[in-house]
PDB file of N, CA and C in Angstrom:
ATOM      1  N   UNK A   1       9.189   5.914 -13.138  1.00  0.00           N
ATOM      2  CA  UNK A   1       8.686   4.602 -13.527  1.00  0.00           C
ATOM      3  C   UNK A   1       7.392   4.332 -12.774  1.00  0.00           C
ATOM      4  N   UNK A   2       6.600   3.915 -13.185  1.00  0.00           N
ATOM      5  CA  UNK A   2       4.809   3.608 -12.760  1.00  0.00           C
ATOM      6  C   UNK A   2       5.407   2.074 -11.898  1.00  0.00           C
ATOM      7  N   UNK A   3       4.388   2.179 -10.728  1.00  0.00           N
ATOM      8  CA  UNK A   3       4.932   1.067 -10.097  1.00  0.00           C
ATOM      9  C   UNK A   3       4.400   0.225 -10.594  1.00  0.00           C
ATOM     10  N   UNK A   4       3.340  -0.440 -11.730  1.00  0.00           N
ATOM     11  CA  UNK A   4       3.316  -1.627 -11.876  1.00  0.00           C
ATOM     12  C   UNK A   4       4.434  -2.237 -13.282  1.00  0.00           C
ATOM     13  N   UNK A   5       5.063  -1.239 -14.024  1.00  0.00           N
ATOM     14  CA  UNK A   5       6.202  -1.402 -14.208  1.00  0.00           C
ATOM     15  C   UNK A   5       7.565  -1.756 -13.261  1.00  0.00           C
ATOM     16  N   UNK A   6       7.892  -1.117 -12.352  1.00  0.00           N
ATOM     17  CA  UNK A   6       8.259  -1.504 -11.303  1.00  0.00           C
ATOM     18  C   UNK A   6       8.587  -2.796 -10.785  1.00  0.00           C
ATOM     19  N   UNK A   7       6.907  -3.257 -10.271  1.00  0.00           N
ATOM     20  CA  UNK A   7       6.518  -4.793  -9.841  1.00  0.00           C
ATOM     21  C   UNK A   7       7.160  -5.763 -10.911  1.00  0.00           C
ATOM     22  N   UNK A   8       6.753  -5.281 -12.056  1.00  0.00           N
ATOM     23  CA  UNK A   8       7.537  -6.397 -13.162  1.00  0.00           C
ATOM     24  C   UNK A   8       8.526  -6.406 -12.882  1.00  0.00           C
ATOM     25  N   UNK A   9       9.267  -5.396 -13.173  1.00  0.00           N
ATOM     26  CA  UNK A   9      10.548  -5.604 -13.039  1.00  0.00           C
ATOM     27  C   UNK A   9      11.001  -6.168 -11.814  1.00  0.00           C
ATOM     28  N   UNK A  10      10.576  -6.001 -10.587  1.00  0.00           N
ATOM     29  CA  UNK A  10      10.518  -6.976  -9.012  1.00  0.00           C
ATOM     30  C   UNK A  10      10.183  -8.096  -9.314  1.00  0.00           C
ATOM     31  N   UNK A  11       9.441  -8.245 -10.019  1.00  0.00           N
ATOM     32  CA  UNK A  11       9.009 -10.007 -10.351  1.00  0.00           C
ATOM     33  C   UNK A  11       9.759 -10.774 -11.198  1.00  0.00           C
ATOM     34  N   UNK A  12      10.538  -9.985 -11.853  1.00  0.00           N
ATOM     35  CA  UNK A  12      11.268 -10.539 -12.997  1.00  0.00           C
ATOM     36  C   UNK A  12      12.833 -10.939 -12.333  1.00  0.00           C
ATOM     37  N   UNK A  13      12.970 -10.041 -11.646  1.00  0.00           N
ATOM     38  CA  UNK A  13      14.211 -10.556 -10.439  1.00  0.00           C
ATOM     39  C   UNK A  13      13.925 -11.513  -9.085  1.00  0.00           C
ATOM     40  N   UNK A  14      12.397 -11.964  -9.350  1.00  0.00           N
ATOM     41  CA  UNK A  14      12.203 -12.915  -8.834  1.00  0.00           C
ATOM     42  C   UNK A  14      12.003 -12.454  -7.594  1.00  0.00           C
ATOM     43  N   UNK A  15      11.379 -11.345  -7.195  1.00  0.00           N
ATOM     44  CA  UNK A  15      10.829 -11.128  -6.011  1.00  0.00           C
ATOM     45  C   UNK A  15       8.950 -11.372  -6.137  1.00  0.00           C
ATOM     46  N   UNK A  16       8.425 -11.032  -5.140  1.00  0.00           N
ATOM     47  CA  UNK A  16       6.979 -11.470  -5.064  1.00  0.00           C
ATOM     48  C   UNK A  16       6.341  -9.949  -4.629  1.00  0.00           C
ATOM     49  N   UNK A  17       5.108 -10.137  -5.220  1.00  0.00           N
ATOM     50  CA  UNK A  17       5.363  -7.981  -4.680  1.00  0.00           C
ATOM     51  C   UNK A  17       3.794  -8.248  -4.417  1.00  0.00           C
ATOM     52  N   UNK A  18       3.565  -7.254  -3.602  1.00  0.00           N
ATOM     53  CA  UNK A  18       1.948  -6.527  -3.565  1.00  0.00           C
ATOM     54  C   UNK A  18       1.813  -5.076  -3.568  1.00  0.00           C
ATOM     55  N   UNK A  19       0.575  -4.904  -4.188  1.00  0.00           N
ATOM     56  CA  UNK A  19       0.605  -3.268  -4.684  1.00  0.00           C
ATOM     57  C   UNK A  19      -0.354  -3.151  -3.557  1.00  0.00           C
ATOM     58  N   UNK A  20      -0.318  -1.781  -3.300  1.00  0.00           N
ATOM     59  CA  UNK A  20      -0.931  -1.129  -2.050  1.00  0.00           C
ATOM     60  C   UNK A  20      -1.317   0.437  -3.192  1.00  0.00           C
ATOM     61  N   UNK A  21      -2.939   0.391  -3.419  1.00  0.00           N
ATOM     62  CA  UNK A  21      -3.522   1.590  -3.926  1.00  0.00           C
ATOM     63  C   UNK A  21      -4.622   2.514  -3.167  1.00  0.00           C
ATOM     64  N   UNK A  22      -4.614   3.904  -2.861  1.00  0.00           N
ATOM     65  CA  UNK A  22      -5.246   4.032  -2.690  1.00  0.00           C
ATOM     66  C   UNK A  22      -7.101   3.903  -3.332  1.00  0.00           C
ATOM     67  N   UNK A  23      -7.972   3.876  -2.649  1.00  0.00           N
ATOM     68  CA  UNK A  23      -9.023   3.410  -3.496  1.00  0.00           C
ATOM     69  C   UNK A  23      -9.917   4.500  -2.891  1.00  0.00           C
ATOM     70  N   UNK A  24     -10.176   5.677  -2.041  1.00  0.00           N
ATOM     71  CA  UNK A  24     -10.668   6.614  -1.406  1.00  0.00           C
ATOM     72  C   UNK A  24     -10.325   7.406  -0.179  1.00  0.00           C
ATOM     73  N   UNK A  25     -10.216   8.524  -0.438  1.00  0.00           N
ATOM     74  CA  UNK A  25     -10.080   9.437   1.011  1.00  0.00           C
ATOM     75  C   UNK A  25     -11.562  10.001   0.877  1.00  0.00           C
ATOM     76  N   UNK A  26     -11.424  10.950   2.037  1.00  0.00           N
ATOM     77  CA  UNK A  26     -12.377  11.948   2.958  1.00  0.00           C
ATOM     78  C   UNK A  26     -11.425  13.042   3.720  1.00  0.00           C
ATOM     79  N   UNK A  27     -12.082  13.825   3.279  1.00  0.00           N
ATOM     80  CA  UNK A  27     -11.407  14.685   4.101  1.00  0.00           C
ATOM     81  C   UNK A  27     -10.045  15.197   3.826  1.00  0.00           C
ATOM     82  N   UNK A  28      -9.213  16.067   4.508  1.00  0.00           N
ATOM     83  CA  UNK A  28      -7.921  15.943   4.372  1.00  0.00           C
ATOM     84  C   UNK A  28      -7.343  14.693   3.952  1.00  0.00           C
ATOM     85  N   UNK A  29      -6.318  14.643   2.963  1.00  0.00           N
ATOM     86  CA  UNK A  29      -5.565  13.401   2.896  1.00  0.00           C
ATOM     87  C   UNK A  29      -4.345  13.843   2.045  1.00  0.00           C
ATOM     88  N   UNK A  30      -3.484  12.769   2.572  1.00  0.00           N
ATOM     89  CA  UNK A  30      -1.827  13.405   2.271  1.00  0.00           C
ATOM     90  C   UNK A  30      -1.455  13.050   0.859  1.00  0.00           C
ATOM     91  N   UNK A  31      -2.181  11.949   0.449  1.00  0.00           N
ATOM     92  CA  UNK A  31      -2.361  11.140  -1.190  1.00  0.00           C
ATOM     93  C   UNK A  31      -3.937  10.969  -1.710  1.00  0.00           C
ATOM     94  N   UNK A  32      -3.805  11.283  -3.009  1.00  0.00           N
ATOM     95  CA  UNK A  32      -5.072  11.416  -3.635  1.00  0.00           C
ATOM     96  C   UNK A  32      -5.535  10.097  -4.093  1.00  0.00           C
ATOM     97  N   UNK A  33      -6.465   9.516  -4.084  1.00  0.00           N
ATOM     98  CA  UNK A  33      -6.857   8.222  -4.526  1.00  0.00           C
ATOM     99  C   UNK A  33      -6.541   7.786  -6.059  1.00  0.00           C
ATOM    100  N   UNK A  34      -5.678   6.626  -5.969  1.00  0.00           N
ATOM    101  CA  UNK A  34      -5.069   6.489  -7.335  1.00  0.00           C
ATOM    102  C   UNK A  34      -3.637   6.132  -6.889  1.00  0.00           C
ATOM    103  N   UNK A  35      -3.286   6.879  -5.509  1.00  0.00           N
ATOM    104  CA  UNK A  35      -1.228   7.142  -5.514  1.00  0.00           C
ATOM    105  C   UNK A  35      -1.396   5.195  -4.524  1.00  0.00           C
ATOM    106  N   UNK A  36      -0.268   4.773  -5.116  1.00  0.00           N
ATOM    107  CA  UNK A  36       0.440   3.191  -5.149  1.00  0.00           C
ATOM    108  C   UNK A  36       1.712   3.152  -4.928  1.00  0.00           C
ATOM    109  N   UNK A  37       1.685   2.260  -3.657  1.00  0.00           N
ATOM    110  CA  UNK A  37       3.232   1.599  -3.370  1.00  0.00           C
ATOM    111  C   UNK A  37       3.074   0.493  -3.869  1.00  0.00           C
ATOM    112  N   UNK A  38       4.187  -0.275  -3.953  1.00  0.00           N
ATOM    113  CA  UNK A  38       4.333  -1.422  -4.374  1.00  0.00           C
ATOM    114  C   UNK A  38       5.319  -1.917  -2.970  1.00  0.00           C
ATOM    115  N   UNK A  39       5.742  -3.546  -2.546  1.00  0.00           N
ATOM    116  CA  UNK A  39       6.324  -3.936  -1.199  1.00  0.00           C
ATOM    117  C   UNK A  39       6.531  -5.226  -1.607  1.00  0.00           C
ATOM    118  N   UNK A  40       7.210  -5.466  -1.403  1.00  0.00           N
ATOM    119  CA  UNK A  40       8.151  -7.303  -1.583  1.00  0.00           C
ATOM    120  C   UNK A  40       7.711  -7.775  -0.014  1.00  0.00           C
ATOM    121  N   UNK A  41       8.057  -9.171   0.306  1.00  0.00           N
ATOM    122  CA  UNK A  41       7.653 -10.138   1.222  1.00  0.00           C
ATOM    123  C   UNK A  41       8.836  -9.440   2.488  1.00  0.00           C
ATOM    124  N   UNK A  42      10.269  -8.833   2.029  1.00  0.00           N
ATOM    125  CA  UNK A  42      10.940  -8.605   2.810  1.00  0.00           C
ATOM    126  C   UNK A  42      10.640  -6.886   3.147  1.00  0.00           C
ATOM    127  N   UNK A  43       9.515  -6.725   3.036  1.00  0.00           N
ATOM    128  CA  UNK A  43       9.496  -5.024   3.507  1.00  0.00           C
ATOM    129  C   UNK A  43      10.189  -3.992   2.317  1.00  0.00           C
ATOM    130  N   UNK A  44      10.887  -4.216   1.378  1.00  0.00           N
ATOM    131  CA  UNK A  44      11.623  -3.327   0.379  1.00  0.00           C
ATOM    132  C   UNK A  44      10.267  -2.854  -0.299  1.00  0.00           C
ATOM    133  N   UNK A  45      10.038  -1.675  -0.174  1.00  0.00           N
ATOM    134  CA  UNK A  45       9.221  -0.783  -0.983  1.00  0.00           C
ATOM    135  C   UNK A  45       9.512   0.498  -1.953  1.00  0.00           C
ATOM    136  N   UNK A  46       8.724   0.766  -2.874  1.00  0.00           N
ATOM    137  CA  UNK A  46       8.897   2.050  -3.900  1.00  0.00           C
ATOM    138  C   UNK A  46       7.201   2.337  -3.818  1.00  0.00           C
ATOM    139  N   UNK A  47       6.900   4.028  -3.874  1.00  0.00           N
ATOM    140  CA  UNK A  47       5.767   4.890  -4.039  1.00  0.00           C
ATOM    141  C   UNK A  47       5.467   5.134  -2.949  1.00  0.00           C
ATOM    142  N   UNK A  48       4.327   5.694  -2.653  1.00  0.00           N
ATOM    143  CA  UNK A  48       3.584   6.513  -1.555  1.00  0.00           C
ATOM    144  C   UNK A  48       2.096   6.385  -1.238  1.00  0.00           C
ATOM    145  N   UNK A  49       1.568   6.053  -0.589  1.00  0.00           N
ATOM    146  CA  UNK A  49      -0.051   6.035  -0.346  1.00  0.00           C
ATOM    147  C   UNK A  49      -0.346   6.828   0.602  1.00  0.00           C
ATOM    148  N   UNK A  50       0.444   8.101   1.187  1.00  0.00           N
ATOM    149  CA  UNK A  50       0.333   8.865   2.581  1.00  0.00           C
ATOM    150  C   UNK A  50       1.500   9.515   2.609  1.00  0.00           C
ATOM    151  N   UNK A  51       2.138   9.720   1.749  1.00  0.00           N
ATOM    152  CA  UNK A  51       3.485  11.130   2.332  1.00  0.00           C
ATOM    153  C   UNK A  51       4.289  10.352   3.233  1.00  0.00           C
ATOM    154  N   UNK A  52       4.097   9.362   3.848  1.00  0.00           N
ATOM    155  CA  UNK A  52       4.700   8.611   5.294  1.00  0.00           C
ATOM    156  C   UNK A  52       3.739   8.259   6.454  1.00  0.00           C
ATOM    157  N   UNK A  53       2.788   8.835   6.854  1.00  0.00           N
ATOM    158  CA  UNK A  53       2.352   8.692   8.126  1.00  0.00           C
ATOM    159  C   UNK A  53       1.882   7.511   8.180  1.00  0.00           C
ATOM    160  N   UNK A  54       1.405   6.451   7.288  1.00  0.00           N
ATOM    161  CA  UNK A  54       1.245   5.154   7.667  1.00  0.00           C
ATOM    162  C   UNK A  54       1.429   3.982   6.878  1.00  0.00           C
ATOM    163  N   UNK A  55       2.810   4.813   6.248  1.00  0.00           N
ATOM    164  CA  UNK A  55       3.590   3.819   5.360  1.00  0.00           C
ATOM    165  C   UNK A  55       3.982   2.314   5.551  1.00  0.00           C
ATOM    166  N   UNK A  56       4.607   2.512   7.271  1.00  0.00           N
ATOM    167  CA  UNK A  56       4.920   1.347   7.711  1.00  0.00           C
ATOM    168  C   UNK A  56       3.951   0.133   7.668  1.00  0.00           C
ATOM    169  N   UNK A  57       2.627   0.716   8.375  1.00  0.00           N
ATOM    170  CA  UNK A  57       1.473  -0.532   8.097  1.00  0.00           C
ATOM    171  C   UNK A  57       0.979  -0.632   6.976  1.00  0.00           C
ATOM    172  N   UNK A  58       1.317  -0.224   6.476  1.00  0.00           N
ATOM    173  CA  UNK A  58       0.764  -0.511   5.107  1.00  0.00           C
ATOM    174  C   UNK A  58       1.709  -1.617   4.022  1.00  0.00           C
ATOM    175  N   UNK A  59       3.271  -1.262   4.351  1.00  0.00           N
ATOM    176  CA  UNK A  59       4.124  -1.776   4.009  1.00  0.00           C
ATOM    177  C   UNK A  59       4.066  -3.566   4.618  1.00  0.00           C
ATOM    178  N   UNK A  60       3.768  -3.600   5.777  1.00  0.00           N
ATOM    179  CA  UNK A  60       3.345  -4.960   7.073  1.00  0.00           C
ATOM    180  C   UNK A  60       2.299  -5.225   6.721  1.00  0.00           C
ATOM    181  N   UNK A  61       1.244  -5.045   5.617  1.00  0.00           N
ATOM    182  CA  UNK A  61       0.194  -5.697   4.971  1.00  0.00           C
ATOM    183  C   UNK A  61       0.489  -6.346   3.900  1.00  0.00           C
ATOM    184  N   UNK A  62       1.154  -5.709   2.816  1.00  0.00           N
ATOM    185  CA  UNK A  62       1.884  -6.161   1.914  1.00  0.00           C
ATOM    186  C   UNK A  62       2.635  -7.298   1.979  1.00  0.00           C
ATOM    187  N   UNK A  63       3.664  -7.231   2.790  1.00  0.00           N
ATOM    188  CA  UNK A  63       4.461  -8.490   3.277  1.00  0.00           C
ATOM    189  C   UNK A  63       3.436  -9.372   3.590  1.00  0.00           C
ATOM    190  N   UNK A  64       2.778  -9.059   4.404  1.00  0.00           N
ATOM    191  CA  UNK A  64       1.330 -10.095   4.985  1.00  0.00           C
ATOM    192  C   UNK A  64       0.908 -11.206   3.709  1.00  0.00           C
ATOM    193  N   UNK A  65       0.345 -10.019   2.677  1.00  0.00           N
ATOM    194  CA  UNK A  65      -0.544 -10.387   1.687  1.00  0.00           C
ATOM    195  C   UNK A  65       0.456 -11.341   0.526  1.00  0.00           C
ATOM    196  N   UNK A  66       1.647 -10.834   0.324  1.00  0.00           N
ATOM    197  CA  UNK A  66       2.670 -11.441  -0.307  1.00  0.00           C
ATOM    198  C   UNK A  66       2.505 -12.957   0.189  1.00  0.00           C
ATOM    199  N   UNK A  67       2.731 -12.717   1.342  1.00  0.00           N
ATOM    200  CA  UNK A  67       2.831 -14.266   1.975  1.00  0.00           C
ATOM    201  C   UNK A  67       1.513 -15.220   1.680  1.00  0.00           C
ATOM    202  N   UNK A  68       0.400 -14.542   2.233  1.00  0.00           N
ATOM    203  CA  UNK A  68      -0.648 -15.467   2.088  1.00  0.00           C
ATOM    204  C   UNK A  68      -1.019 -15.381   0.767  1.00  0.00           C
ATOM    205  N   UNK A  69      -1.335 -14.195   0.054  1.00  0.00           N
ATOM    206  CA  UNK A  69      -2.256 -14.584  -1.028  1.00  0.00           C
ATOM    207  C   UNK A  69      -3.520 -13.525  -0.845  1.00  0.00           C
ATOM    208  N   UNK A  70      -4.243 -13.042   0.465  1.00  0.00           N
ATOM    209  CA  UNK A  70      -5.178 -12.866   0.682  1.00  0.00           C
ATOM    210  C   UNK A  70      -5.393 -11.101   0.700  1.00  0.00           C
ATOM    211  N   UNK A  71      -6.051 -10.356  -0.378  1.00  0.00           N
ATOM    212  CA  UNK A  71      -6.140  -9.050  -0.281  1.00  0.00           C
ATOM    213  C   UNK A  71      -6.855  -8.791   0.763  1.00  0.00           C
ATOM    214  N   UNK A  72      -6.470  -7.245   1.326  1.00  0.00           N
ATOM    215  CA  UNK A  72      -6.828  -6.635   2.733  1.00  0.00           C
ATOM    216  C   UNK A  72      -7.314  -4.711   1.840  1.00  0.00           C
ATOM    217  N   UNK A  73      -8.210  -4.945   2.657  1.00  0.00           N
ATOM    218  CA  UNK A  73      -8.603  -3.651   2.759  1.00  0.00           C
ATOM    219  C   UNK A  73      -8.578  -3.058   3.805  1.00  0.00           C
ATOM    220  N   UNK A  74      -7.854  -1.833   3.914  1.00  0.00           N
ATOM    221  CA  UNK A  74      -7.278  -0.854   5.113  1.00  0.00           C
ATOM    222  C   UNK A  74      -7.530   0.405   5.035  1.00  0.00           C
ATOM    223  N   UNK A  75      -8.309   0.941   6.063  1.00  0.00           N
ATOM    224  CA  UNK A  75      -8.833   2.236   6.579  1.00  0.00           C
ATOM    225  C   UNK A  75      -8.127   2.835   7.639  1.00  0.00           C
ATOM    226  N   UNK A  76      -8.058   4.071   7.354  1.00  0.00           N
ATOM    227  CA  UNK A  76      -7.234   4.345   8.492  1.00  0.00           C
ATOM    228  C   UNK A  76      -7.933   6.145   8.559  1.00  0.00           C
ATOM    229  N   UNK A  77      -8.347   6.580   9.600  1.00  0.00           N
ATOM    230  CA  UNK A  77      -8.808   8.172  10.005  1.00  0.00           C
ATOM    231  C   UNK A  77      -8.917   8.213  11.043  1.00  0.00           C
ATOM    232  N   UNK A  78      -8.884   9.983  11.522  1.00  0.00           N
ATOM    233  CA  UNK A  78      -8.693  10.556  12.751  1.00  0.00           C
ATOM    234  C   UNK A  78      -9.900   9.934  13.661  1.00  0.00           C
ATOM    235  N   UNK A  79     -10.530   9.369  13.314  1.00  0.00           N
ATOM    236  CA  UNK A  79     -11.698   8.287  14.139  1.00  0.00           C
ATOM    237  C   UNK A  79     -11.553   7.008  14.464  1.00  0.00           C
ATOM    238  N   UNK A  80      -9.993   6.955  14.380  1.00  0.00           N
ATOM    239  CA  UNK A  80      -9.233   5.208  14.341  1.00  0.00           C
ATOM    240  C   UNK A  80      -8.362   5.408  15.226  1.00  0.00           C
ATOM    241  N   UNK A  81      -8.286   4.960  16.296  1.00  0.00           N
ATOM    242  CA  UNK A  81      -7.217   4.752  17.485  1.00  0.00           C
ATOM    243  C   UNK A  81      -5.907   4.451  16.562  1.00  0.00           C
ATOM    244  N   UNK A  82      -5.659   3.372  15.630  1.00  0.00           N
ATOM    245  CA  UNK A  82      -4.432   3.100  14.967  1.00  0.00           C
ATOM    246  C   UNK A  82      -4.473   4.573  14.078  1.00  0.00           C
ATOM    247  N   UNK A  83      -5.014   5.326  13.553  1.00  0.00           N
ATOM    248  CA  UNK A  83      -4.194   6.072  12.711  1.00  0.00           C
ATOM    249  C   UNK A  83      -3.665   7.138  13.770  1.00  0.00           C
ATOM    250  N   UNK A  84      -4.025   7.427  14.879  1.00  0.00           N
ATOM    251  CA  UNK A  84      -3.091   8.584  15.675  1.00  0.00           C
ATOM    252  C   UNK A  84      -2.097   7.335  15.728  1.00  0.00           C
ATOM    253  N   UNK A  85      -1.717   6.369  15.991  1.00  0.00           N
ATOM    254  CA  UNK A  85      -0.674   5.951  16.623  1.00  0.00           C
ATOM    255  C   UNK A  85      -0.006   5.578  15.153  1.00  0.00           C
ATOM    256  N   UNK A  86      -0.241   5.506  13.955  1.00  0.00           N
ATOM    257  CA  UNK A  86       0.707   5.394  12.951  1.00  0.00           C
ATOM    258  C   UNK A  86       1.072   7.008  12.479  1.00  0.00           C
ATOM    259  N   UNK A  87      -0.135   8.106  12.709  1.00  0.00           N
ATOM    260  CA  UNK A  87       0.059   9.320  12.746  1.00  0.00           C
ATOM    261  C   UNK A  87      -0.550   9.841  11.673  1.00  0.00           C
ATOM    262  N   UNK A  88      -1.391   9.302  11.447  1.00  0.00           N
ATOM    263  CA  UNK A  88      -2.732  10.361  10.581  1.00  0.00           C
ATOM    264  C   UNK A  88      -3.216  11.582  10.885  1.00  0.00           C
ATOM    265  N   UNK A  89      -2.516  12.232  11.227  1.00  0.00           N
ATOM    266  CA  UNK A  89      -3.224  13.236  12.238  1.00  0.00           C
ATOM    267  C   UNK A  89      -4.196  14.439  10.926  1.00  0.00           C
ATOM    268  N   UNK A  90      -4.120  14.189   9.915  1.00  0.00           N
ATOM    269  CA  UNK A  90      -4.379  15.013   9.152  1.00  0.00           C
ATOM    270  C   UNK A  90      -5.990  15.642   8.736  1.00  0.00           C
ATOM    271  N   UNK A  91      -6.753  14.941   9.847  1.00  0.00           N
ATOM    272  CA  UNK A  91      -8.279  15.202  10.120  1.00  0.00           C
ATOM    273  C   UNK A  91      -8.953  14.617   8.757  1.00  0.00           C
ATOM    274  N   UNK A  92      -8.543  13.784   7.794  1.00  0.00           N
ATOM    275  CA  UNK A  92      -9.218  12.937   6.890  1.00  0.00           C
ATOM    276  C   UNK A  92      -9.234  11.564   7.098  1.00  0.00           C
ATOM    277  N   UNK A  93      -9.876  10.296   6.372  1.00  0.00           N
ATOM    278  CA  UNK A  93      -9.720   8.998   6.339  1.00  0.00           C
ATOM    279  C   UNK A  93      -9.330   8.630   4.639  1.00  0.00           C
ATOM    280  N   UNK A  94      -8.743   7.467   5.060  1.00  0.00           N
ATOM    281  CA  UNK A  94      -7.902   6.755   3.949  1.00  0.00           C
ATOM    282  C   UNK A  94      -8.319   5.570   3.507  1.00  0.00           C
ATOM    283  N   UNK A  95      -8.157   4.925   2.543  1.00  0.00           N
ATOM    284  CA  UNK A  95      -8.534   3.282   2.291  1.00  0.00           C
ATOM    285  C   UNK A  95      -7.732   2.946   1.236  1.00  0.00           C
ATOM    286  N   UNK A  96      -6.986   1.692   1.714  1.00  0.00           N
ATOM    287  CA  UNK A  96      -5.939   1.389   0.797  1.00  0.00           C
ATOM    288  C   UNK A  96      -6.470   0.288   0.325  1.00  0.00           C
ATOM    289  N   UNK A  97      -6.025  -0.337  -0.480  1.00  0.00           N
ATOM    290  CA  UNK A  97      -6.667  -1.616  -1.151  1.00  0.00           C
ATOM    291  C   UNK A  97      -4.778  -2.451  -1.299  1.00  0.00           C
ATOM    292  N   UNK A  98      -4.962  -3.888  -0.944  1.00  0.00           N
ATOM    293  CA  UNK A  98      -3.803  -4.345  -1.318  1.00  0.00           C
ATOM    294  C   UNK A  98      -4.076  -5.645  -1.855  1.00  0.00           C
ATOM    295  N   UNK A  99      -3.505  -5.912  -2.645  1.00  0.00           N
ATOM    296  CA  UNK A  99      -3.070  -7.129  -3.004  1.00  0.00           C
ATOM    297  C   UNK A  99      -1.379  -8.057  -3.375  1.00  0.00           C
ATOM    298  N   UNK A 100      -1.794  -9.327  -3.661  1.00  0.00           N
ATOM    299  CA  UNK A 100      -0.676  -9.641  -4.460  1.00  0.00           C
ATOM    300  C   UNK A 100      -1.200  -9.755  -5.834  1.00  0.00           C
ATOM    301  N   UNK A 101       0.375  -9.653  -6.377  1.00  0.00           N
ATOM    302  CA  UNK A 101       0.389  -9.352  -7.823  1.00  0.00           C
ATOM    303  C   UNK A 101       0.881 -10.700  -8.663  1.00  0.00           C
ATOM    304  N   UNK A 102       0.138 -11.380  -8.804  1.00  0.00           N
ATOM    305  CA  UNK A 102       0.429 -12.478 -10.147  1.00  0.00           C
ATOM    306  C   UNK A 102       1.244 -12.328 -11.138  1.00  0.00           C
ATOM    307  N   UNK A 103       1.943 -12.899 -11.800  1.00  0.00           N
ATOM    308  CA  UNK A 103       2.719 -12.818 -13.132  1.00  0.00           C
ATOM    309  C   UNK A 103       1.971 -12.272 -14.118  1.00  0.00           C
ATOM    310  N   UNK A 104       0.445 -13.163 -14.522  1.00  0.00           N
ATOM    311  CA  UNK A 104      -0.086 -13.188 -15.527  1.00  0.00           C
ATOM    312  C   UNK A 104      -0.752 -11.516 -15.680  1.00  0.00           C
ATOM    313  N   UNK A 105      -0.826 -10.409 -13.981  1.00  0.00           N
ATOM    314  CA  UNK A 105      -1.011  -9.224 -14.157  1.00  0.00           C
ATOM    315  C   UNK A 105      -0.297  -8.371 -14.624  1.00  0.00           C
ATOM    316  N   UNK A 106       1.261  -8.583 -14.648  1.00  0.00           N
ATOM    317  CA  UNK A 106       2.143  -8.137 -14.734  1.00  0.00           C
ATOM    318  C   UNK A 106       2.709  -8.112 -15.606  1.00  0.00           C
ATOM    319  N   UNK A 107       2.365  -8.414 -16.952  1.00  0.00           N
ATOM    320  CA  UNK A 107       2.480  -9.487 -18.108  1.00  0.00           C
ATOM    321  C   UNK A 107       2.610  -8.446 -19.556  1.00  0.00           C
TER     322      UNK A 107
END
């Protein structure tokens, strides 16, 4: 199932979701630009933007963005103190794009 099928269906059970896409790598990278999680306000997620290594923050943006409203753009490479410590180690950089997802997108 494509996660913005998915999201509907999360939205339709009345959860609130934000999609998390990649929008560019460099270099090594564990997901190709294009791969999308989707994340509810309570942390419950489906897809991949990284194989794992920095799923979690990415997942803690989502919730973020759920809550406020406000899309974040997130970089993360071996030239970023946070990606060794979420574990990028994969000698590329990443950029996720997140938002929340409206009804009327989802539609």
């Amino acid at each position: 199932m494509e996660m913005l099928q998915l999201a509907a269906q999360w939205h339709a059970e009345g959860r609130r979701v934000a999609l998390a896409t990649v929008i560019a790598t460099w270099g090594s990278s564990p997901r190709p630009a294009g791969s999308q999680l989707i994340a509810d306000a309570d942390g419950q997620f489906a897809g991949s933007v990284s194989g794992g290594c920095i799923e979690a923050d990415v997942i803690r943006a989502c919730a973020e963005t759920v809550r406020s409203g406000v899309p974040k753009l997130l970089e993360f490479g071996v030239a970023n103190e946070q990606a060794w410590a979420v574990g990028l180690s994969c000698g590329g950089t990443v950029q996720v794009y997140v938002e929340a997802l409206a009804e009327t997108q989802l539609a």
